[in-house]
Protein backbone atom coordinates (compact mmCIF):
# COMPACT_ATOMS: atom_id res chain seq x y z
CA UNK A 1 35.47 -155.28 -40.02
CA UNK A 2 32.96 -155.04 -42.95
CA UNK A 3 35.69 -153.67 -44.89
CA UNK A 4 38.01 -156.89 -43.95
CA UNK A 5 35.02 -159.32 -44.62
CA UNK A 6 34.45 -158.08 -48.45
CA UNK A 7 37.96 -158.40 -48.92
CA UNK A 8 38.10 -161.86 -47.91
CA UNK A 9 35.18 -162.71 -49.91
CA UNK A 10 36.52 -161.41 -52.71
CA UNK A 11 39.85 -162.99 -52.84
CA UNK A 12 37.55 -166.72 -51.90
CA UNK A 13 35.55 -165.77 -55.61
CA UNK A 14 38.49 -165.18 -57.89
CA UNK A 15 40.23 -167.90 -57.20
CA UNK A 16 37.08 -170.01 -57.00
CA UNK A 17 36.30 -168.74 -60.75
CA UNK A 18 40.06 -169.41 -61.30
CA UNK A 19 39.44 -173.06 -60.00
CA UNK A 20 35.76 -173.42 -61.71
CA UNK A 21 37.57 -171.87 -65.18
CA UNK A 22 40.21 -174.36 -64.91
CA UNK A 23 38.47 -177.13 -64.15
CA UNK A 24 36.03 -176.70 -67.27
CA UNK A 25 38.55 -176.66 -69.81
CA UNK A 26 39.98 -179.41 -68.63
CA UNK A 27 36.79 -181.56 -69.38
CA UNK A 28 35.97 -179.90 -72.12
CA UNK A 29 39.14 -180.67 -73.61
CA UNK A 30 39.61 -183.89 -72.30
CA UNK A 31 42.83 -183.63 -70.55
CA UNK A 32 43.73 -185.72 -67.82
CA UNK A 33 46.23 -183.82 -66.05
CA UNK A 34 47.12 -180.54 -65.25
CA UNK A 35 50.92 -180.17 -66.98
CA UNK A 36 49.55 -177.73 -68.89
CA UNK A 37 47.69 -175.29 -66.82
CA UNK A 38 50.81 -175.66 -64.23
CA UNK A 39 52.61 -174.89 -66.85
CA UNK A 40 50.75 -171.50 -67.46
CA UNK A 41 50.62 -170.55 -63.61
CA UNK A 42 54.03 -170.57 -63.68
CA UNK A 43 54.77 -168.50 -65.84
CA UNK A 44 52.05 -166.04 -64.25
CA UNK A 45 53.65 -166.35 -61.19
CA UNK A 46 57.45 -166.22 -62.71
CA UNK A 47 56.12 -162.57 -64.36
CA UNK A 48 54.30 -161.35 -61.10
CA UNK A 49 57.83 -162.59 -59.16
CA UNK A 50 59.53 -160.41 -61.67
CA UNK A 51 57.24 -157.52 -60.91
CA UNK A 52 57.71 -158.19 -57.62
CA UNK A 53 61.41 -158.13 -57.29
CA UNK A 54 62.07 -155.40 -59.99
CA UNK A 55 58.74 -153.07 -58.69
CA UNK A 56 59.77 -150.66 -56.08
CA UNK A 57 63.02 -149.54 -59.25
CA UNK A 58 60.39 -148.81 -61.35
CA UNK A 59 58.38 -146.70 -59.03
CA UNK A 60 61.52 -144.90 -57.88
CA UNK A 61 62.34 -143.97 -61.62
CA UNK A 62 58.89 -143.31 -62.74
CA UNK A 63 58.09 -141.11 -59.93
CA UNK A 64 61.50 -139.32 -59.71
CA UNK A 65 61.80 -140.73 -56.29
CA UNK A 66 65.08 -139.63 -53.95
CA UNK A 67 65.37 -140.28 -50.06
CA UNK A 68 65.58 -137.81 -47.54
CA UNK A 69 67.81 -138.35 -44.61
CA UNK A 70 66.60 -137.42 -41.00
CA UNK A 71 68.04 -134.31 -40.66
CA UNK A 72 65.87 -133.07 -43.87
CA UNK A 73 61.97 -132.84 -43.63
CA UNK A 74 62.53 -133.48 -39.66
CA UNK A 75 58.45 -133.54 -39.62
CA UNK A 76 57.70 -135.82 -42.32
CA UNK A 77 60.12 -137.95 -40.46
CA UNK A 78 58.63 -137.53 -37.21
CA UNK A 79 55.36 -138.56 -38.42
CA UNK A 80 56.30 -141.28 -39.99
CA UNK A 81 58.38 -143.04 -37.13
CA UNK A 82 55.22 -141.74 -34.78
CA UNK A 83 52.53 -143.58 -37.14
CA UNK A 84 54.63 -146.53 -37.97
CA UNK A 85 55.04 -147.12 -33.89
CA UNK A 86 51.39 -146.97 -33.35
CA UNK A 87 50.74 -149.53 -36.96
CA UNK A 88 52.98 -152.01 -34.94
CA UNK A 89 55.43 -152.02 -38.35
CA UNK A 90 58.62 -153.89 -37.78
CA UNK A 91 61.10 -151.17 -38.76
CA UNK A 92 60.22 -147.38 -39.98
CA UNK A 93 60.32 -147.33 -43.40
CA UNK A 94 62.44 -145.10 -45.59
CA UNK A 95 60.92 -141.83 -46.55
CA UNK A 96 61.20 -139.88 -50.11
CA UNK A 97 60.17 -136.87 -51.81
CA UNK A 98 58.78 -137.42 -55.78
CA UNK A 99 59.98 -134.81 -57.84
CA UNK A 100 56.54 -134.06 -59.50
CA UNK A 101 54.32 -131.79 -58.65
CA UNK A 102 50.96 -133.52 -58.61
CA UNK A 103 50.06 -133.28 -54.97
CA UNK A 104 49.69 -136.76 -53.58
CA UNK A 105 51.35 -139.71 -51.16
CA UNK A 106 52.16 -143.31 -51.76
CA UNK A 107 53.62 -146.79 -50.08
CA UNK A 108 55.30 -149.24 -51.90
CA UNK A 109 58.17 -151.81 -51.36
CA UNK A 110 57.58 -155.51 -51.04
CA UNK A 111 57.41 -156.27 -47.09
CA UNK A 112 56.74 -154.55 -44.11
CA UNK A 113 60.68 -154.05 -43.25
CA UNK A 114 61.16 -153.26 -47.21
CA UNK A 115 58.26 -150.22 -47.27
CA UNK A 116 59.04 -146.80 -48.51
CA UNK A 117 56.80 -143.76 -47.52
CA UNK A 118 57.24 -141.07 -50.58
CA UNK A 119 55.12 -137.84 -50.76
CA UNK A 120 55.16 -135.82 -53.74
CA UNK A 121 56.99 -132.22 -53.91
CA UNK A 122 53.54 -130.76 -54.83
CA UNK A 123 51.79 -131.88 -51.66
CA UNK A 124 54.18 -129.91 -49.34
CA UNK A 125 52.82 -126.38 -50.57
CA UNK A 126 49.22 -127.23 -49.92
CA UNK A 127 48.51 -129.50 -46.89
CA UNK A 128 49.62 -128.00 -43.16
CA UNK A 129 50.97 -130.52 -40.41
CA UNK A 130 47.43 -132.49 -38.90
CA UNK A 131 46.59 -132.88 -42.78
CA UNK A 132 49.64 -133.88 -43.67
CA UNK A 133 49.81 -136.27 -41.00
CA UNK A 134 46.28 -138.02 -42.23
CA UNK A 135 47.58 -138.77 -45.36
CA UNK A 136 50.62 -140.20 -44.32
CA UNK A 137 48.56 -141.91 -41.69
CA UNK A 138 46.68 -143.63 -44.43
CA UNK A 139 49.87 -144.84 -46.56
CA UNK A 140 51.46 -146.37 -43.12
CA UNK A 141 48.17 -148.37 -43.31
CA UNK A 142 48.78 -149.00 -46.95
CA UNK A 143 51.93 -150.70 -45.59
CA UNK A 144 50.63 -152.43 -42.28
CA UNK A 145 47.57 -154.21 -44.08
CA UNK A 146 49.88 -155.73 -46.69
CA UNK A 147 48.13 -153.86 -49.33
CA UNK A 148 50.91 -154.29 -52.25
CA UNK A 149 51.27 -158.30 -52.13
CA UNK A 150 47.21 -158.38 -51.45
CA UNK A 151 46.79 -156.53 -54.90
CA UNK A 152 49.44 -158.31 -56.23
CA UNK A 153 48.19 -161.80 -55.64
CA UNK A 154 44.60 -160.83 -57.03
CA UNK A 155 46.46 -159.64 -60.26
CA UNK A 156 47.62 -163.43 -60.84
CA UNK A 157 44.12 -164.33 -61.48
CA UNK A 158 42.98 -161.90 -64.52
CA UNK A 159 46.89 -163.14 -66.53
CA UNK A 160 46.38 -166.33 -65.76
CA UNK A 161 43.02 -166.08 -67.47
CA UNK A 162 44.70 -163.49 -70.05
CA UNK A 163 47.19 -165.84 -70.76
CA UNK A 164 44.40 -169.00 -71.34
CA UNK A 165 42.71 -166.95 -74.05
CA UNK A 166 46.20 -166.18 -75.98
CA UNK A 167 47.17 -170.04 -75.44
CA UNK A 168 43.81 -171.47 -76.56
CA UNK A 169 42.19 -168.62 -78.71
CA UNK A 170 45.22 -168.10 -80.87
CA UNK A 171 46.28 -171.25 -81.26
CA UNK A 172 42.81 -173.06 -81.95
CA UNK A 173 42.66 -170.15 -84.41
CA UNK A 174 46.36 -171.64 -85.93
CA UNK A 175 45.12 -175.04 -85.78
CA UNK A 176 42.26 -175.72 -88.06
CA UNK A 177 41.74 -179.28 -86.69
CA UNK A 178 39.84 -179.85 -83.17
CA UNK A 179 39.72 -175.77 -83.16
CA UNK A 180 36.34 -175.05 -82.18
CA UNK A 181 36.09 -176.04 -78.79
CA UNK A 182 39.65 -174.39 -77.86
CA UNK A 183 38.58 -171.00 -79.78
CA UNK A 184 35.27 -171.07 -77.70
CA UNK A 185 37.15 -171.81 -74.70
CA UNK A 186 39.60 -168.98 -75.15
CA UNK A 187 36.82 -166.37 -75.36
CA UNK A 188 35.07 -167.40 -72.68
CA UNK A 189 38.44 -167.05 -70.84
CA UNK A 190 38.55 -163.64 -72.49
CA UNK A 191 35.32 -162.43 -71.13
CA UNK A 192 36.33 -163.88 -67.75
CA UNK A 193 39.47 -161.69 -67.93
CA UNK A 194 37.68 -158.72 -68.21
CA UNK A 195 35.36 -159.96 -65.10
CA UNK A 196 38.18 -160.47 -62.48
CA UNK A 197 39.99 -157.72 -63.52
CA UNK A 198 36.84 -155.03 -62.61
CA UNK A 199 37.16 -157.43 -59.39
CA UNK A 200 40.71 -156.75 -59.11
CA UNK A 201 39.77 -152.58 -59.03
CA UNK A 202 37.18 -153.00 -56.69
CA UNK A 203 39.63 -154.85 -54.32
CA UNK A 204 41.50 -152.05 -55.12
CA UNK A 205 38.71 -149.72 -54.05
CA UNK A 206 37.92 -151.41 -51.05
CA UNK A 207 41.63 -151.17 -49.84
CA UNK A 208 41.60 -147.72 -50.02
CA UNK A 209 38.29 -147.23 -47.66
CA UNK A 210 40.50 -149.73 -45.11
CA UNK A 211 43.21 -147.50 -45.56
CA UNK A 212 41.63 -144.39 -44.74
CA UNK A 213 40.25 -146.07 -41.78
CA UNK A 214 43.45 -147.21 -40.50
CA UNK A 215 44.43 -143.42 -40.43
CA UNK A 216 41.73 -142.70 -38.31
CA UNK A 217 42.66 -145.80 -36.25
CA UNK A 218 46.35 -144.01 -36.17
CA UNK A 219 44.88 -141.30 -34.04
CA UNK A 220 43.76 -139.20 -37.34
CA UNK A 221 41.28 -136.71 -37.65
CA UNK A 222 38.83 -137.92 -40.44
CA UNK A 223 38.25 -133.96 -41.20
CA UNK A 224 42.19 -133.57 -41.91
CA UNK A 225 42.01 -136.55 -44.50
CA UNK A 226 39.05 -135.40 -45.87
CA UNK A 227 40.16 -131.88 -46.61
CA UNK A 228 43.56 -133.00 -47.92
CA UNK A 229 41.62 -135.47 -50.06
CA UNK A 230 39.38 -132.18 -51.34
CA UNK A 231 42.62 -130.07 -52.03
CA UNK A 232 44.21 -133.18 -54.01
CA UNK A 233 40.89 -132.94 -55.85
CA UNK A 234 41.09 -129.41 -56.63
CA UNK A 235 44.58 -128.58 -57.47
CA UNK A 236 44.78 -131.79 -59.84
CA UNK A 237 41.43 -130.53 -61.37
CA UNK A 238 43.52 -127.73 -62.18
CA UNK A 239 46.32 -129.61 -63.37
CA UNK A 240 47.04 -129.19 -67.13
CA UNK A 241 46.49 -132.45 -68.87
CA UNK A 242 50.13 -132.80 -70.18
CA UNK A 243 51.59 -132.93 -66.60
CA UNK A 244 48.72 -135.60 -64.96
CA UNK A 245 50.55 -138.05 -67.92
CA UNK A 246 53.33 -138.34 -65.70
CA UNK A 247 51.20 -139.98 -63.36
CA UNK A 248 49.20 -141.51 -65.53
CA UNK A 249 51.02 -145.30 -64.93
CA UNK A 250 51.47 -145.07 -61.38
CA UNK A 251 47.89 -143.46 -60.17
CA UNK A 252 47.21 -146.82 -58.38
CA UNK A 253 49.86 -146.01 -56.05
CA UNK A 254 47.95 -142.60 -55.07
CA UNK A 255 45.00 -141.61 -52.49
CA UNK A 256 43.40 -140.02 -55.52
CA UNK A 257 42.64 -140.41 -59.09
CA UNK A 258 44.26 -137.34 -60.54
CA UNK A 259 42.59 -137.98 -63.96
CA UNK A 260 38.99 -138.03 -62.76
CA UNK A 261 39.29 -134.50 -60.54
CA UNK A 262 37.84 -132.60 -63.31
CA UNK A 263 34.56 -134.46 -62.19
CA UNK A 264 34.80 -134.71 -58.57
CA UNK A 265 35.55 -131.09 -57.97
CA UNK A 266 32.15 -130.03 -58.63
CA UNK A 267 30.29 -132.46 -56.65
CA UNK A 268 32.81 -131.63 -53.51
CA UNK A 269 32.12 -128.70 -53.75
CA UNK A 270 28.77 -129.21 -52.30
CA UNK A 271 30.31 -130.35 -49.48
CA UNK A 272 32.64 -127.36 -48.74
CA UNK A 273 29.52 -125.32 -47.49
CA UNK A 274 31.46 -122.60 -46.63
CA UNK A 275 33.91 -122.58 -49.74
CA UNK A 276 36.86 -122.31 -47.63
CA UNK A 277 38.87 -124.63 -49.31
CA UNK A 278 38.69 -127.19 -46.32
CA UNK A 279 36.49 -129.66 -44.83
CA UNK A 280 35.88 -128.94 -41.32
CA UNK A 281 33.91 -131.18 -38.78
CA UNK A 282 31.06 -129.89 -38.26
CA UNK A 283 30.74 -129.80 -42.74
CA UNK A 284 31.52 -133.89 -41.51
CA UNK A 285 28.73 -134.07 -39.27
CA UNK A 286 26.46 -132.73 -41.52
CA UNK A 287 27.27 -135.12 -44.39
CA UNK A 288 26.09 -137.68 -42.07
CA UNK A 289 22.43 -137.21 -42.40
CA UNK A 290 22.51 -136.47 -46.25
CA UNK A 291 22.15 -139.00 -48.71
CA UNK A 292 24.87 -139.57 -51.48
CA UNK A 293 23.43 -139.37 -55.04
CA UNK A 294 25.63 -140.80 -57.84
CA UNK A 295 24.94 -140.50 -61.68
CA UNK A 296 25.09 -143.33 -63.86
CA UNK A 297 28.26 -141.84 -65.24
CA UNK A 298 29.78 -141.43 -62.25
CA UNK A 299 28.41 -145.15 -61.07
CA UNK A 300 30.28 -146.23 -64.10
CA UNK A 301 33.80 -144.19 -64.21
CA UNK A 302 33.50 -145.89 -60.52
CA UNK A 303 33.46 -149.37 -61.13
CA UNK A 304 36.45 -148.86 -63.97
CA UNK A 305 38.90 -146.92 -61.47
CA UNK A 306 40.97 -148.64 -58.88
CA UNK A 307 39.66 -145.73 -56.39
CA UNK A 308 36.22 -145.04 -55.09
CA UNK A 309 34.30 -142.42 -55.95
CA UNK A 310 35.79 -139.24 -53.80
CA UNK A 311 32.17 -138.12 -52.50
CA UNK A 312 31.51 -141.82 -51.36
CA UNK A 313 34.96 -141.85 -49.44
CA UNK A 314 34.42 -138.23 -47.58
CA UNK A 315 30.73 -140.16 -46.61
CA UNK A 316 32.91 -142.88 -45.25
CA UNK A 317 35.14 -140.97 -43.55
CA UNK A 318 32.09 -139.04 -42.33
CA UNK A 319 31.01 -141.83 -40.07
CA UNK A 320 33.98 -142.13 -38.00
CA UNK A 321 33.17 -138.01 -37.33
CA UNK A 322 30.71 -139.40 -34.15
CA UNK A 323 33.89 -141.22 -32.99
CA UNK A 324 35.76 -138.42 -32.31
């Protein structure tokens, strides 16, 4: 519920800066109406209507995405029409294998009865069924909590704002006369860009903790999503750089940074007490009653990702260990 709550706060403060933001340049600037600034939400919206209509193509071809039928992967398929039963979804959604071999899952598509379920091919040598199951547990939630249009809408905020600063910035800078106030306005747009998009990630962040407790709402074990999270975290650590590049554009879409597992191994590792590879409960129920101590570099590689820090979200999952 906390979760929920931050969520909804956050969406009521960007578009209350929006409003505030747009509301100040028009007195500053002395314009009566509000032609112009419709003007630019339209387009915003036109370009995230675009992204909208055209975005599950380019995740197909960026991904290397092809759909299985039922009578291939008859588990993956299983679990999905299983988890997608107990989420309440409208229809199953299609399933897919990504031809890389990052290990990782993802949702996309642009409605509930639109949503694709994809894992990668490099997940399928590393994870056994209950894991396996708590990942795709966690993109079904993905899919049942709306999570693509909810990012999607708080990504209108930071263009519009983007696109005031080009519009105002630029063109007081081309206009010598009355420029001063419309260059000044610009950068403060600017610098409010930069604001709501860190907003933007930690919406973004706070989706995934929701989603990873929807898998556990599924009927999850938080131990199985917390040991295929660790295993994510280790093989991409291992990953040569060269190969995480073809995941470098799409990362958003995964449970796990694959670019930042190079860090997050070693602190895991303190976790894995037993260096098994795995996470196991009781290595759960112990994390409970220690306290998680971040770095300031980690603090801050944190607050620029659009995941959460990956000894933060095994402490998350951590508390639902009591529950089960």
């Amino acid at each position: 519920m906390w979760l929920q709550i931050r969520l909804y706060l956050l969406v009521a403060l960007l578009f209350s800066i929006l409003y505030g933001l747009i509301v100040g340049i028009s007195y500053l600037l002395g314009y009566s109406g509000f032609t112009f600034y419709i003007m630019i939400f339209g387009l915003a919206f036109a370009l995230i209507f675009i992204q909208f209509i055209i975005g599950p193509k380019i995740v197909e071809w960026s991904m290397k995405v092809h759909y299985i039928k039922e009578n291939e992967y008859q588990n993956i398929h299983k679990m999905v029409e299983e988890l997608s039963q107990k989420a309440g979804l409208p229809k199953k959604p299609k399933v897919g294998i990504a031809e890389i071999k990052i290990p990782n899952a993802f949702a996309f598509g642009r409605t509930q009865r639109d949503a694709r379920v994809c894992v990668t091919r490099g997940i399928l040598d590393i994870l056994n069924e209950d894991e396996l199951k708590a990942v795709i547990g966690h993109e079904i939630s993905h899919i049942k909590h709306r999570d693509v249009v909810v990012i999607t809408m708080l990504s209108v905020i930071p263009m519009i704002c983007y696109m005031i600063y080009i519009t105002l910035f630029w063109g007081g800078m081309s206009n010598r006369r009355d420029s001063g106030g419309a260059v000044a306005i610009g950068l403060l747009a600017l610098a409010i860009y930069f604001i709501t998009s860190l907003f933007v990630l930690y919406g973004s962040r706070i989706r995934e903790y929701y989603a990873d407790s929807g898998s556990i709402q599924l009927g999850c074990k938080p131990h199985n999503l917390a040991t295929a999270l660790y295993k994510f975290t280790i093989v991409s650590a291992k990953t040569p750089k060269n190969m995480l590049k073809q995941a470098e554009g799409m990362k958003a879409f995964f449970l796990n940074d694959p670019s930042n597992a190079i860090n997050e191994v070693r602190e895991l590792k303190d976790i894995d007490l037993d260096m098994s590879g795995t996470i196991d409960q009781n290595e759960l129920m112990i994390l409970t009653t220690k306290k998680i101590k971040l770095t300031g570099a980690d603090r801050l590689l944190e607050v620029f990702s659009s995941h959460p820090n990956m000894k933060k979200r095994i402490k998350h999952l951590a508390t639902f260990s009591n529950e089960i």
